[in-house]
Protein backbone atom coordinates (compact mmCIF):
# COMPACT_ATOMS: atom_id res chain seq x y z
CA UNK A 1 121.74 90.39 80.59
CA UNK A 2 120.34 88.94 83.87
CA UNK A 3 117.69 92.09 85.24
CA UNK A 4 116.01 92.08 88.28
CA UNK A 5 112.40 93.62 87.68
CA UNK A 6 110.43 94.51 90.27
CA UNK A 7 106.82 95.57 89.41
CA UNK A 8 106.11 93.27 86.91
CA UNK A 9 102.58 92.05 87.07
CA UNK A 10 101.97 95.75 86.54
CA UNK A 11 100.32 97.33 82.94
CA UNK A 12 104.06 98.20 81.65
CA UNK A 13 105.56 95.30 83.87
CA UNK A 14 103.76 92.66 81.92
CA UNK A 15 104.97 94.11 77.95
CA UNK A 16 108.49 95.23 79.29
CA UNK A 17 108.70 91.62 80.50
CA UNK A 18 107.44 89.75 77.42
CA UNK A 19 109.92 92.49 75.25
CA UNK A 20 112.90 92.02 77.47
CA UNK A 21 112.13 87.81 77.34
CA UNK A 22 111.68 87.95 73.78
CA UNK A 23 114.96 89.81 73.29
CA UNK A 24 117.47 87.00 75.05
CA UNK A 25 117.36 88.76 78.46
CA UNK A 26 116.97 86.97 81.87
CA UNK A 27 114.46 87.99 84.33
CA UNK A 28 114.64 88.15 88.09
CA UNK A 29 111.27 88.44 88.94
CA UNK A 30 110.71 90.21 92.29
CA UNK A 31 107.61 90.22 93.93
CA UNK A 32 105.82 90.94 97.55
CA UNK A 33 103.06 88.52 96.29
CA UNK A 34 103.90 84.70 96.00
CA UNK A 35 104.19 82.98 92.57
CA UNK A 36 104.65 79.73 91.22
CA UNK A 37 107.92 78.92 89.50
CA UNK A 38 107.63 79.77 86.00
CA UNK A 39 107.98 77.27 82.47
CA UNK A 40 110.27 79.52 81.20
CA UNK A 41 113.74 78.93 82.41
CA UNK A 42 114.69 82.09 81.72
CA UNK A 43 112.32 83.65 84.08
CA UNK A 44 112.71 83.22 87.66
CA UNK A 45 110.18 84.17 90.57
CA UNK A 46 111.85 85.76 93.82
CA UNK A 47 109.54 86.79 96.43
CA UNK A 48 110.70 89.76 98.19
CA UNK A 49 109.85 93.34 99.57
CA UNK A 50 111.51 96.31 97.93
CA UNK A 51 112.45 98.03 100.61
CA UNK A 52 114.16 94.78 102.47
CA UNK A 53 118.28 96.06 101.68
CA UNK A 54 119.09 92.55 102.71
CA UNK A 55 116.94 90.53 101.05
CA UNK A 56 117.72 92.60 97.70
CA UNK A 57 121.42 92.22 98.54
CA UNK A 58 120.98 88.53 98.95
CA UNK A 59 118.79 88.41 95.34
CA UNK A 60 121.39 90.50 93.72
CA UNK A 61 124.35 88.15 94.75
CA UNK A 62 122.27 84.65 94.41
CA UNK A 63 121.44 85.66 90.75
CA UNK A 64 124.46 87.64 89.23
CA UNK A 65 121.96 90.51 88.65
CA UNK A 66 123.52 93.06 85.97
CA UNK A 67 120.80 96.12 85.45
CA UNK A 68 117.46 96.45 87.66
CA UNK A 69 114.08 97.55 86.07
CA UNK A 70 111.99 99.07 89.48
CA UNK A 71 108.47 99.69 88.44
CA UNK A 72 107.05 98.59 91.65
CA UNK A 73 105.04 101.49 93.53
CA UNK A 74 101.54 103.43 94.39
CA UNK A 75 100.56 104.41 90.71
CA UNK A 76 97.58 106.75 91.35
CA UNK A 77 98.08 110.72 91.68
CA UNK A 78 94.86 110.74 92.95
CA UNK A 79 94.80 108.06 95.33
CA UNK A 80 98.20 109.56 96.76
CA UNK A 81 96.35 112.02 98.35
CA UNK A 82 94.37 109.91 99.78
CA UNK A 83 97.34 108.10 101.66
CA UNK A 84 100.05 110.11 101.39
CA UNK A 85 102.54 108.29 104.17
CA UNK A 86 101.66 104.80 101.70
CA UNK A 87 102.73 106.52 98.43
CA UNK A 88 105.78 107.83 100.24
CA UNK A 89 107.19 104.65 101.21
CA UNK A 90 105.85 103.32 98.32
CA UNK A 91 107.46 104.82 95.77
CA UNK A 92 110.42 107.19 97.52
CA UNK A 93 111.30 104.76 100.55
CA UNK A 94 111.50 101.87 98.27
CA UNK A 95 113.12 103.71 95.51
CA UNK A 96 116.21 105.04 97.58
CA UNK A 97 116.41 101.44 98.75
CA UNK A 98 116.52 99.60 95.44
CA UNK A 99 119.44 102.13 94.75
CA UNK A 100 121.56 102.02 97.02
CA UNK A 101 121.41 98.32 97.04
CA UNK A 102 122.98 98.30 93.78
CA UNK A 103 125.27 100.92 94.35
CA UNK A 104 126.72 98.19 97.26
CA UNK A 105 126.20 95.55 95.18
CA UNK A 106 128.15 97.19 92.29
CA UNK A 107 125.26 97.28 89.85
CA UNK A 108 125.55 100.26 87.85
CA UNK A 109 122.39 100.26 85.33
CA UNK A 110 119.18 101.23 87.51
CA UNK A 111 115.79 102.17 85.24
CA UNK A 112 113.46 103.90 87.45
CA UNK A 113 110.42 105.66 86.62
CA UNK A 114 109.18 109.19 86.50
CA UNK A 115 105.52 110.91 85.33
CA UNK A 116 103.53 113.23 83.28
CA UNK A 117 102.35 114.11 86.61
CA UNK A 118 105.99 115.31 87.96
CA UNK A 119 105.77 118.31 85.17
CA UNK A 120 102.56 119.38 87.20
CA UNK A 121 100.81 122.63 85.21
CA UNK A 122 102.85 123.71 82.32
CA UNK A 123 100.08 124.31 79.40
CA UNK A 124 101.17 124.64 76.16
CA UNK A 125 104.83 125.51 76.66
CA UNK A 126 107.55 122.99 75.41
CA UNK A 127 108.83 120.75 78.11
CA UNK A 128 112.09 118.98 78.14
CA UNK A 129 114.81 117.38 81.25
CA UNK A 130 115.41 121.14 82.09
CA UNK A 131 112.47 121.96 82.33
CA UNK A 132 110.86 123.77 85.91
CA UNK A 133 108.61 121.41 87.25
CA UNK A 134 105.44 121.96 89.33
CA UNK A 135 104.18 118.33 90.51
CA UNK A 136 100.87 119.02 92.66
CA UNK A 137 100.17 115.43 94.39
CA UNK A 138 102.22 113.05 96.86
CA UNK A 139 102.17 111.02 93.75
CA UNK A 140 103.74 113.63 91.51
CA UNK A 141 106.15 114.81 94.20
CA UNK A 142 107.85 111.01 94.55
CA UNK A 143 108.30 111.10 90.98
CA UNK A 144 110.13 113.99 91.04
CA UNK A 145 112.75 112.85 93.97
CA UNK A 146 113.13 109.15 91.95
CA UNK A 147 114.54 111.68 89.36
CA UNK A 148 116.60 113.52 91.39
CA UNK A 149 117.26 110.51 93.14
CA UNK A 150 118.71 108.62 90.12
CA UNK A 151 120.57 111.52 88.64
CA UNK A 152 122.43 111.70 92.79
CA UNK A 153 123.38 108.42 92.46
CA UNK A 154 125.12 108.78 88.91
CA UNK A 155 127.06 112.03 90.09
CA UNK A 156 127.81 110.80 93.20
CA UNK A 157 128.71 107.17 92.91
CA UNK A 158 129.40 106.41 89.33
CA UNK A 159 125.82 104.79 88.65
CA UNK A 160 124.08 105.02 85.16
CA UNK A 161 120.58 105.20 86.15
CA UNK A 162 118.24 106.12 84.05
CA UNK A 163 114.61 107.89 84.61
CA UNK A 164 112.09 107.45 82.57
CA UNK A 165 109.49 110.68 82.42
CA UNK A 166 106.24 108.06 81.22
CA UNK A 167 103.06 109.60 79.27
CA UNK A 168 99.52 107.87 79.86
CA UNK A 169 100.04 104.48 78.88
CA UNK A 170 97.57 102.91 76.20
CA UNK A 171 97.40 99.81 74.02
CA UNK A 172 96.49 96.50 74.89
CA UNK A 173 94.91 94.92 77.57
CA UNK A 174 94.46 97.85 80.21
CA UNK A 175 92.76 96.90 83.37
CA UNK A 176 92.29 100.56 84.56
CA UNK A 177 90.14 103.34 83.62
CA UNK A 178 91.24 105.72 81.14
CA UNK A 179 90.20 108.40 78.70
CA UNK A 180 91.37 107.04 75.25
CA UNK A 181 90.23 103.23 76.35
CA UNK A 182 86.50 104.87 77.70
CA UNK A 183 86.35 106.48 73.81
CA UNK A 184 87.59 103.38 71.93
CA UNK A 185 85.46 101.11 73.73
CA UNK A 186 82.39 103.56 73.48
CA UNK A 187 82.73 103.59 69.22
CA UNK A 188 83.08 99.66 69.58
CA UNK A 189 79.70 99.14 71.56
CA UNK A 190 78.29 101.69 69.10
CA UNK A 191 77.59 104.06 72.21
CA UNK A 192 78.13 107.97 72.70
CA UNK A 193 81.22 109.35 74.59
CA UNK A 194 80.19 111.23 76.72
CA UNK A 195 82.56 113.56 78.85
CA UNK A 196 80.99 116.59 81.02
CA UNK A 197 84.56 118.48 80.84
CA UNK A 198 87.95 117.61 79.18
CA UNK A 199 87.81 118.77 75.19
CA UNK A 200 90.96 120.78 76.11
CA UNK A 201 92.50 118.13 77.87
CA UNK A 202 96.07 117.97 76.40
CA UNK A 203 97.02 114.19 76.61
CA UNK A 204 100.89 113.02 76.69
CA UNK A 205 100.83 109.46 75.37
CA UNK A 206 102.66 107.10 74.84
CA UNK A 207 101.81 103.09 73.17
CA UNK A 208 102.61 99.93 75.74
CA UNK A 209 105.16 98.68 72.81
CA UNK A 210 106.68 101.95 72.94
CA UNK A 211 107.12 102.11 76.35
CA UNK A 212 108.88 98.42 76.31
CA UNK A 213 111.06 99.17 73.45
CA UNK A 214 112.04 102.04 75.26
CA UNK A 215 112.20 100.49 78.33
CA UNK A 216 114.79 97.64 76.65
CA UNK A 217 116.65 101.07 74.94
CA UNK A 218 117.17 102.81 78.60
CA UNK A 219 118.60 99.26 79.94
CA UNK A 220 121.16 98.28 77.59
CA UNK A 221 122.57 102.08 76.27
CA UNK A 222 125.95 102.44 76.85
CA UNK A 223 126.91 104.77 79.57
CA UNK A 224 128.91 107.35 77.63
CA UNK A 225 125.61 107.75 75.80
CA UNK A 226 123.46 108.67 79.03
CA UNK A 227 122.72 112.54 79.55
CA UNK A 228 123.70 114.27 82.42
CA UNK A 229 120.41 115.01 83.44
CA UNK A 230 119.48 110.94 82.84
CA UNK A 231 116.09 111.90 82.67
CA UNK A 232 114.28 111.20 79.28
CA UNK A 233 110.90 111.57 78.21
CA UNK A 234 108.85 108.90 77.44
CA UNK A 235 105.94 110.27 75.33
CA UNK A 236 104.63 109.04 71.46
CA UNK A 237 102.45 111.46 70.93
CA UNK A 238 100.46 114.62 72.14
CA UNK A 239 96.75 115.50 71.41
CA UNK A 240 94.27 116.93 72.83
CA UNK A 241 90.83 115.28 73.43
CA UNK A 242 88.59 117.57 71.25
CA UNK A 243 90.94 116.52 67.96
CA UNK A 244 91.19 112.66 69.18
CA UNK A 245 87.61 112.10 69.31
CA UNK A 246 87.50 113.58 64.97
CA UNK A 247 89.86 111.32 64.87
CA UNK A 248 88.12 108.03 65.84
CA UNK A 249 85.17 109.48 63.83
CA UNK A 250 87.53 109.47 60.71
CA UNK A 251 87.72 105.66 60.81
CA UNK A 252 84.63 105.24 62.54
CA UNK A 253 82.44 107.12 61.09
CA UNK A 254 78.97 106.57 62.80
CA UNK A 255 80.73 107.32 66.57
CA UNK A 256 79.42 110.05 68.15
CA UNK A 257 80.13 112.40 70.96
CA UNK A 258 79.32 115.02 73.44
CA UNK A 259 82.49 116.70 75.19
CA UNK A 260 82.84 119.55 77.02
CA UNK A 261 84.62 122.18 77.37
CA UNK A 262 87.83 122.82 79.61
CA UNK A 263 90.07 120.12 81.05
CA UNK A 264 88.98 116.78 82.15
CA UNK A 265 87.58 116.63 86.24
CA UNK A 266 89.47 113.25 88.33
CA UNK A 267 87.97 113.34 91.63
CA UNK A 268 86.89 116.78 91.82
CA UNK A 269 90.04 118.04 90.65
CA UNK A 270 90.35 119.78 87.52
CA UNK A 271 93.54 118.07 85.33
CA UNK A 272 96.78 119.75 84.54
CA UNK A 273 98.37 119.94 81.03
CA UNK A 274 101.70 118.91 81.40
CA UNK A 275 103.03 120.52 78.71
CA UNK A 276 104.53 119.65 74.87
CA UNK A 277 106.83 117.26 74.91
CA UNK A 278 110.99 117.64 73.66
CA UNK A 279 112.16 114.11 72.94
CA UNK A 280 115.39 115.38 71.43
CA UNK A 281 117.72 113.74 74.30
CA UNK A 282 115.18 110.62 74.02
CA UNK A 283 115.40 110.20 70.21
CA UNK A 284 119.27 111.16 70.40
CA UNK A 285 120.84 109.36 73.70
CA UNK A 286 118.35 106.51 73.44
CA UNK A 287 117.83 106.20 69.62
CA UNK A 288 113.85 105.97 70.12
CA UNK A 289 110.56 106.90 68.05
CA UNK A 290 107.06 105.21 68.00
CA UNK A 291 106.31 102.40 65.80
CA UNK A 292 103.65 103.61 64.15
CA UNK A 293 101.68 106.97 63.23
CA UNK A 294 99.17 108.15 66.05
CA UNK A 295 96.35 107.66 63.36
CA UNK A 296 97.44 104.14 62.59
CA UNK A 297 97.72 103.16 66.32
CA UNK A 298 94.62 104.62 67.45
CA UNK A 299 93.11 102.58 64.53
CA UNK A 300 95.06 98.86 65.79
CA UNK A 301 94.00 99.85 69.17
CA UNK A 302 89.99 100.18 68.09
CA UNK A 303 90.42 96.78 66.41
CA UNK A 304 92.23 95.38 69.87
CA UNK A 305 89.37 96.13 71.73
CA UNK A 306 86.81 95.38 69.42
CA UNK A 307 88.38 91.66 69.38
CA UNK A 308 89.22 91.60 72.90
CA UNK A 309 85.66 92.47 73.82
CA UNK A 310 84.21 89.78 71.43
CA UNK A 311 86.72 87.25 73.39
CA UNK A 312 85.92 88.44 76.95
């Protein structure tokens, strides 16, 4: 399958990529930033903006694109709110583009991607497609109407689209800061984790390779198996912080900690627990589970980093 993927440099961008590659699939490449061709003939650069219609038009035509993978967009809840307008275009403005692009070019599989953050507040309840959500940033609120937006599309013009609802994103080599990385790398340097708030964080995650596989799943189901809702949860496990960090101690037993209580603080701003998560549909429609038990991939992620670290 030739797939245009836009967003690719990103965390997910980068395994999707490799996964989809590795798989037999062709990449269109499409980028704001410049690149250099590529040594792999079955990956091909295309600079472009995603909210040019005519340039994607032009792509789509030029390169007999067959599905589109859009992960391109403002990827902070936090900094949304900072620049609300940005994130709007961002992810919304170049979202509705990217669709209806393929709609006129006749391209009928479209993967975009949704949040933990779009559930908003929803504590320990069990969350699924049908769920009521209560998003609570710009950020949060754009991931909601790429949902909606997706789902429109299929009802209205015959589209498959599918929306991926993504869980924090760990494994591998993440640039950015984040909770389970901070711990891992803190029991690898021998240090205390320390966190002032967040042992009743509830944390929705879900492993890079899961997210590919997944990722490759949502692009090449058949369209009779896509839900009505087309929204699917992308989550491998659940846990809250105060049982994560016994964990680590399990298989590293001199790590130590000091968290406290109540949810974790992000500038200022006291966290939300999106919820449990239902991956009926997912495992059902999709056909997906995670690799690996959490134990076992918290474990190959603490040896990751430990090697990584000795490397870099």
């Amino acid at each position: 399958m030739r797939i245009l993927v836009t967003g690719s440099k990103g965390y997910i961008g980068r395994y999707a990529v490799d996964l989809l590659l590795k798989e037999g699939h062709t990449i269109i490449d499409y980028d704001r930033d410049q690149m250099p061709p590529y040594k792999n003939p079955n990956r091909i650069f295309v600079h472009g903006e995603c909210n040019d219609a005519t340039r994607l038009l032009n792509v789509y035509k030029e390169y007999n694109v067959e599905a589109i993978l859009h992960l391109a967009g403002q990827s902070s809840p936090w900094v949304s709110l900072d620049s609300p307008i940005e994130t709007i275009n961002s992810n919304m403005v170049a979202t509705i583009t990217v669709l209806d692009t393929a709609r006129l070019a006749g391209i009928k599989r479209v993967v975009v991607f949704s949040s933990d953050a779009a559930y908003g507040e929803q504590g320990d309840k069990v969350c699924d497609a049908y769920s009521a959500m209560y998003p609570r940033t710009v950020y949060a609120v754009t991931k909601v109407a790429n949902e909606m937006l997706a789902r429109v599309y299929n009802i209205n013009f015959g589209m498959s689209c599918v929306a991926i609802r993504c869980g924090r994103v760990f494994g591998g080599r993440r640039l950015t800061k984040d909770t389970l990385k901070d711990m891992l790398l803190a029991a690898v340097h021998g240090e205390k984790f320390v966190m002032e708030h967040g042992a009743d964080q509830l944390m929705i995650l879900v492993h890079v390779d899961d997210i590919a596989d997944l990722i490759l799943r949502a692009l090449t189901v058949a369209p009779e198996k896509v839900s009505k809702m087309a929204v699917y949860n992308g989550m491998s496990y659940g846990a809250y912080v105060k049982d994560v960090v016994k964990m680590v101690q399990e298989f590293v037993p001199d790590f130590t900690y000091e968290v406290g209580p109540g949810r974790e603080i992000v500038n200022g701003i006291e966290n939300e627990n999106p919820g449990k998560w239902d991956m009926t549909d997912t495992e059902r429609d999709l056909g997906y589970k995670p690799k690996h038990s959490f134990m076992d991939e918290l474990k190959l992620y603490y040896e990751f980093l430990k090697e990584d670290e000795a490397n870099y």
